[in-house]
Protein backbone atom coordinates (compact mmCIF):
# COMPACT_ATOMS: atom_id res chain seq x y z
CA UNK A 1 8.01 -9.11 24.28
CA UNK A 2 6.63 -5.74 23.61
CA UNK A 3 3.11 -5.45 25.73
CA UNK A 4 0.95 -3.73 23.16
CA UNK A 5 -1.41 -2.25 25.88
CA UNK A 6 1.33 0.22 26.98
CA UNK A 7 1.98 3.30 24.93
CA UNK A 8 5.46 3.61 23.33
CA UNK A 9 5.93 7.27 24.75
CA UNK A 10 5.98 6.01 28.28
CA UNK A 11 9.00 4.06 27.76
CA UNK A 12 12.46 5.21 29.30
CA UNK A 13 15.08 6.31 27.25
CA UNK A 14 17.29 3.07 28.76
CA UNK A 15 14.04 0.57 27.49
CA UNK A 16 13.83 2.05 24.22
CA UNK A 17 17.53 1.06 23.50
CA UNK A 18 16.88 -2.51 24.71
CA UNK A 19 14.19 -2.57 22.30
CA UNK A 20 15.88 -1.11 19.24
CA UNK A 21 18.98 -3.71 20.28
CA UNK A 22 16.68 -6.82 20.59
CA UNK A 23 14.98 -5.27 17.07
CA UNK A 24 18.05 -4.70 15.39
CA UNK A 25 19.81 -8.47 16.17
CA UNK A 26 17.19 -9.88 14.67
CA UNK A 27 18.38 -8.84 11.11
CA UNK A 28 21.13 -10.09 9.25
CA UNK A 29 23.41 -7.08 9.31
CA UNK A 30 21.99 -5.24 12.86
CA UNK A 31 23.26 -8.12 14.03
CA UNK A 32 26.92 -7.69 13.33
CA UNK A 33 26.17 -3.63 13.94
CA UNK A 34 25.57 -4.76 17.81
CA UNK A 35 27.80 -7.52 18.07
CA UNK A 36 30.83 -7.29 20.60
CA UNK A 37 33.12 -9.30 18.68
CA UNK A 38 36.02 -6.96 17.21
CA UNK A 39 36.00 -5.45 13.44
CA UNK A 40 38.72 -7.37 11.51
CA UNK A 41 39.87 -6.33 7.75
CA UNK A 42 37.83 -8.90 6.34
CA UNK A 43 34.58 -6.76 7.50
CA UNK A 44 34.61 -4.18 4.46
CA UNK A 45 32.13 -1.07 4.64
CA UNK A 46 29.42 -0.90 1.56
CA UNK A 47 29.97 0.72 -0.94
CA UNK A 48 27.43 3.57 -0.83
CA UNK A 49 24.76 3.41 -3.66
CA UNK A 50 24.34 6.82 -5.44
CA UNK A 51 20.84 7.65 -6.59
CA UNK A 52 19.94 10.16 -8.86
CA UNK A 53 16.09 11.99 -9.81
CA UNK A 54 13.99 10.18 -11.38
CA UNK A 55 13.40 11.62 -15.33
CA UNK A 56 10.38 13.82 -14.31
CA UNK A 57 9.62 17.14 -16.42
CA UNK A 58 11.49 20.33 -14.78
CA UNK A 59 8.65 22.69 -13.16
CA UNK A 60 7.94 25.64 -15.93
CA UNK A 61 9.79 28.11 -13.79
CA UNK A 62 9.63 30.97 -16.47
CA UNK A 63 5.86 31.19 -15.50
CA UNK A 64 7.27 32.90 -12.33
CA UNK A 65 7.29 35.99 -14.77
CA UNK A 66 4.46 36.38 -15.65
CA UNK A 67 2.08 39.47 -14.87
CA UNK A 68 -1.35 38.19 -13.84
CA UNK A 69 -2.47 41.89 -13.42
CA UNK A 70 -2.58 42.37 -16.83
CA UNK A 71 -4.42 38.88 -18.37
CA UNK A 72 -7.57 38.53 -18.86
CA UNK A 73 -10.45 35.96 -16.85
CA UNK A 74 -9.69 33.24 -19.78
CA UNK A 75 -5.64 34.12 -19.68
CA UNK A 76 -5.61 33.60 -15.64
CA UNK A 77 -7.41 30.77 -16.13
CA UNK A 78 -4.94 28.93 -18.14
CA UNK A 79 -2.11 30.29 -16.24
CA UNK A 80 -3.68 28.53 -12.54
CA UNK A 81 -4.19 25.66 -14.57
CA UNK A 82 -0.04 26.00 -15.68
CA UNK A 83 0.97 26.99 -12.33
CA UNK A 84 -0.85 24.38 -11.04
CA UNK A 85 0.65 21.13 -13.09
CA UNK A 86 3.98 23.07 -12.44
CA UNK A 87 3.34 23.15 -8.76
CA UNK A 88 2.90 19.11 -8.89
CA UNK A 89 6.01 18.35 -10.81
CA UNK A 90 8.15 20.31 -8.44
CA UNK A 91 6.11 18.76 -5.34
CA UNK A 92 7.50 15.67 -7.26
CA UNK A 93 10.93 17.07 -7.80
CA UNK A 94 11.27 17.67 -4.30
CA UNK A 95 9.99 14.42 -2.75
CA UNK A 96 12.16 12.27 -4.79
CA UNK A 97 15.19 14.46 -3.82
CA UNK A 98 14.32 14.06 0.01
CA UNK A 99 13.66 10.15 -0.45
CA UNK A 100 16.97 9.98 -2.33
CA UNK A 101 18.65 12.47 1.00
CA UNK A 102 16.93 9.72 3.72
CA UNK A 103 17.95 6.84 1.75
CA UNK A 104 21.98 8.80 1.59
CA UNK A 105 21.91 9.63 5.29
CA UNK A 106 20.51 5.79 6.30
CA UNK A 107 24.15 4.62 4.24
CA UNK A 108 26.42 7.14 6.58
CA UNK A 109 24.94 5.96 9.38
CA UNK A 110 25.78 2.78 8.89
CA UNK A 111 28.94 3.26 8.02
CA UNK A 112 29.45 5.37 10.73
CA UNK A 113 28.03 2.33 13.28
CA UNK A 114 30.83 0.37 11.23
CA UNK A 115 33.45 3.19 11.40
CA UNK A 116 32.65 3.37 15.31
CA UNK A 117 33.41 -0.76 15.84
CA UNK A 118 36.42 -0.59 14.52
């Protein structure tokens, strides 16, 4: 049991692996990642699940041309309030993209613990 009064940081390199073992044979498939019993060819790897963007509008990247210098108060205006939404949909273009990148490298580790038993 992990004693909640000590802070995590303080733990050797050596303790933190016998926690992440004891963590990981708890689940289903950690379980079989840890095991010592030998890969046979019944154990298959997953087949890796391939995610793509969500449908999201594309930032307006054209307003990247644009001359501010030579608009007007009500003009600049308008064009923060354009750079602005475009700003958000490429904030959400890019987290999507690095959620969909964590989710790709989690699978190749995996089967790279699997590739390693074998």
């Amino acid at each position: 049991p992990i004693d909640p009064d000590i802070d995590p940081a303080l733990y050797t390199p050596s303790k933190r692996m016998r926690l992440m073992n004891a963590a990981i044979s708890c689940t289903a498939s950690g379980s079989f990642l840890i095991s010592k019993d030998p890969v046979t060819y019944a154990h298959q790897i997953a087949h890796p699940v391939l995610e793509a963007p969500p449908k999201i509008p594309a930032p307006n990247w054209s307003l990247l041309d644009a001359k501010p210098s030579t608009m007007s108060r009500m003009e600049l205006e308008e064009y923060m309030e354009e750079l602005t939404d475009s700003l958000s949909s490429a904030k959400t273009h890019v987290q999507s993209r690095d959620l969909i990148i964590e989710g790709a490298h989690a699978q190749l580790i995996v089967q790279g613990l699997l590739g390693a038993k074998q």
